[in-house]
Protein backbone atom coordinates (compact mmCIF):
# COMPACT_ATOMS: atom_id res chain seq x y z
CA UNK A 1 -21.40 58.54 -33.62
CA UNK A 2 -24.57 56.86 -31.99
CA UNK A 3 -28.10 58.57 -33.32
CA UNK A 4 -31.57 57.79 -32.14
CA UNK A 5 -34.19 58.53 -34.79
CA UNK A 6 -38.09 58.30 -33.59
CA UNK A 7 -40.83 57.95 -35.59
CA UNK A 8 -44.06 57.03 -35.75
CA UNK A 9 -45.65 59.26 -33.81
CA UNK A 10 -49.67 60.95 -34.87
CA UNK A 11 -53.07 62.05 -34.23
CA UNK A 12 -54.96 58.85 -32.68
CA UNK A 13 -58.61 58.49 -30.86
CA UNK A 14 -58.99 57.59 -27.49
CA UNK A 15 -58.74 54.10 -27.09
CA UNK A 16 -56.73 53.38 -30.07
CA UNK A 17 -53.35 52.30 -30.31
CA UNK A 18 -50.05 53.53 -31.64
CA UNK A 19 -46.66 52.29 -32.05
CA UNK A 20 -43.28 54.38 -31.77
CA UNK A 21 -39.90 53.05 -33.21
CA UNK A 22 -36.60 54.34 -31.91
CA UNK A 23 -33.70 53.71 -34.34
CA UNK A 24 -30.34 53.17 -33.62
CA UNK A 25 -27.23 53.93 -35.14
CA UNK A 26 -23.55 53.87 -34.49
CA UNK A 27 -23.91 51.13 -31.91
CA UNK A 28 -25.72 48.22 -30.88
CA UNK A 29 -29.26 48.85 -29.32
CA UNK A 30 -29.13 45.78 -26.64
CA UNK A 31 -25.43 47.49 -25.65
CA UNK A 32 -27.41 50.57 -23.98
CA UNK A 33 -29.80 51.13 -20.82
CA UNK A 34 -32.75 52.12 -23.52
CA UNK A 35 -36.02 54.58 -22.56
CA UNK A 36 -38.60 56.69 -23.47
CA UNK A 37 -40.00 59.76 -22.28
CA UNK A 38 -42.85 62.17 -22.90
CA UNK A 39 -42.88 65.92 -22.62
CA UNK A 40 -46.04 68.13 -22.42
CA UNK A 41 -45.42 71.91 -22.50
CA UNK A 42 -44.49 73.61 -19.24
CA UNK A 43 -43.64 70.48 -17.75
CA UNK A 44 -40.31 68.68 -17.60
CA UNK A 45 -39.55 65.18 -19.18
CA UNK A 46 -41.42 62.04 -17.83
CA UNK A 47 -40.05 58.80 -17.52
CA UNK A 48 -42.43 56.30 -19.52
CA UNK A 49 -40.58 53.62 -19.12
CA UNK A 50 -37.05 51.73 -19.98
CA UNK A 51 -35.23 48.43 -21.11
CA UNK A 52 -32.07 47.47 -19.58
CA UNK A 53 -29.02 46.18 -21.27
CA UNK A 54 -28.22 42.72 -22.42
CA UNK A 55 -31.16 40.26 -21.41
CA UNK A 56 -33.32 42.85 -20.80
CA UNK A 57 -35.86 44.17 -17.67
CA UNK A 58 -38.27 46.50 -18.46
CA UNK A 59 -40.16 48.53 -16.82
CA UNK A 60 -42.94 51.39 -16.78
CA UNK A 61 -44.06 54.75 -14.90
CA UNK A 62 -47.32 53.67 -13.32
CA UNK A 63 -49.60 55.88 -15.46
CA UNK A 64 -49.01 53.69 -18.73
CA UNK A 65 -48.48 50.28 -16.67
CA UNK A 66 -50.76 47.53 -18.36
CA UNK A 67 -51.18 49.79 -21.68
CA UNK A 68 -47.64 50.03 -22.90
CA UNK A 69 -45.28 48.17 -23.78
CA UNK A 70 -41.58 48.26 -24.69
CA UNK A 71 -39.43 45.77 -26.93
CA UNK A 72 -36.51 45.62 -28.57
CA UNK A 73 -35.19 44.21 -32.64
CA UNK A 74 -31.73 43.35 -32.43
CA UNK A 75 -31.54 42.54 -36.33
CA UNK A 76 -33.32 46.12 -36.95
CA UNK A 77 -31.47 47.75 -34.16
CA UNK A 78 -34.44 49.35 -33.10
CA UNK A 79 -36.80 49.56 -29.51
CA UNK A 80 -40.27 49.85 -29.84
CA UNK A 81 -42.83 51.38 -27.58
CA UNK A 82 -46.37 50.24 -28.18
CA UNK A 83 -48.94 51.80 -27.01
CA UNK A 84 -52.41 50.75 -26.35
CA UNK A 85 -55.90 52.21 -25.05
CA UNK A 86 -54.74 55.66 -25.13
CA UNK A 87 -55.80 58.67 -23.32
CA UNK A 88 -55.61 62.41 -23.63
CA UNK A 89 -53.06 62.74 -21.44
CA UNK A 90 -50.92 60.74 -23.57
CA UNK A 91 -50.65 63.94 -25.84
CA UNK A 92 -46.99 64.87 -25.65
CA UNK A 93 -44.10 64.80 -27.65
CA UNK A 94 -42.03 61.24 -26.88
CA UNK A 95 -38.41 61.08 -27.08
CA UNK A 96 -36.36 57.92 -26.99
CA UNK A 97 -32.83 57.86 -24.78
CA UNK A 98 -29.58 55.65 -24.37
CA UNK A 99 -27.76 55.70 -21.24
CA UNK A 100 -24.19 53.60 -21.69
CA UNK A 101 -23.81 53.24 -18.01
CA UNK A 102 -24.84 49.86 -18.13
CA UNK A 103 -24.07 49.36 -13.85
CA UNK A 104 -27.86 51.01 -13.33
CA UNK A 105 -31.44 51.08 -14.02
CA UNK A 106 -31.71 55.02 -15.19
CA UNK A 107 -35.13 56.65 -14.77
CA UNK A 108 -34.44 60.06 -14.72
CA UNK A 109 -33.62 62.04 -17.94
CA UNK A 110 -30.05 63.37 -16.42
CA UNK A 111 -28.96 59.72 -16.44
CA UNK A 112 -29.59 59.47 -20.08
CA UNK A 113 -25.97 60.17 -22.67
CA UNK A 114 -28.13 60.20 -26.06
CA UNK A 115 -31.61 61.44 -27.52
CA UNK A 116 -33.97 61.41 -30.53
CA UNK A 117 -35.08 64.34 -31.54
CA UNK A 118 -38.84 63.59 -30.56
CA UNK A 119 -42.21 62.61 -32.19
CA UNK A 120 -45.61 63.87 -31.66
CA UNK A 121 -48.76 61.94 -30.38
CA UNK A 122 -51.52 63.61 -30.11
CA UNK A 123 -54.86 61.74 -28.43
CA UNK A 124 -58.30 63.52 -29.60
CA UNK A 125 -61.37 62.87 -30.70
């Protein structure tokens, strides 16, 4: 049974920096199409960005381009997403997702097959 465990998540400044861990169990992390998205209430789940199976391609929305950043741990089993210079409207609740369709590059949240249940971040000074 795959599981995807987030943590990490807290109350940060803007301008600091926070890192998010997605855990994986049940199955290898680099055998997945990996992202993460954020959710803010009242509006539906936001593609922040996503790793691709194997050697991996990443990529990011445009509104946390140049401040984020994604990785991946085989030996921990475990995708990262750090996050850097953060604003306000970073606060949202950030989920991690596997997609085993490994044929595409999945943005949207339908194309996704597994979830975490979802950490906080909350940017305020």
């Amino acid at each position: 049974q795959v599981q995807l465990v987030e943590s990490g998540g807290g109350l940060v400044q803007p301008g600091d920096s926070l890192t998010l861990s997605c855990a994986v169990s049940g199955r290898t992390v680099t055998t997945f199409n990996m992202g993460w998205f954020r959710r803010t209430p009242g509006k539906e789940r936001e593609f922040v960005g996503g790793v691709t199976w194997g050697t991996p391609t990443v990529r990011y929305a445009d509104s946390v381009k140049g401040r984020f950043t994604i990785s991946r741990d085989s030996a921990k089993n475990t995708m990262y997403l750090q996050m850097n210079s953060l604003k306000r409207e970073d606060t949202a609740v950030y989920y991690c997702a596997a997609d085993r369709d490994i044929g595409t590059t999945p943005n949207a949240a339908m194309d996704y097959d597994y979830w975490g249940q979802g950490t906080q971040v909350t940017v305020s000074s």
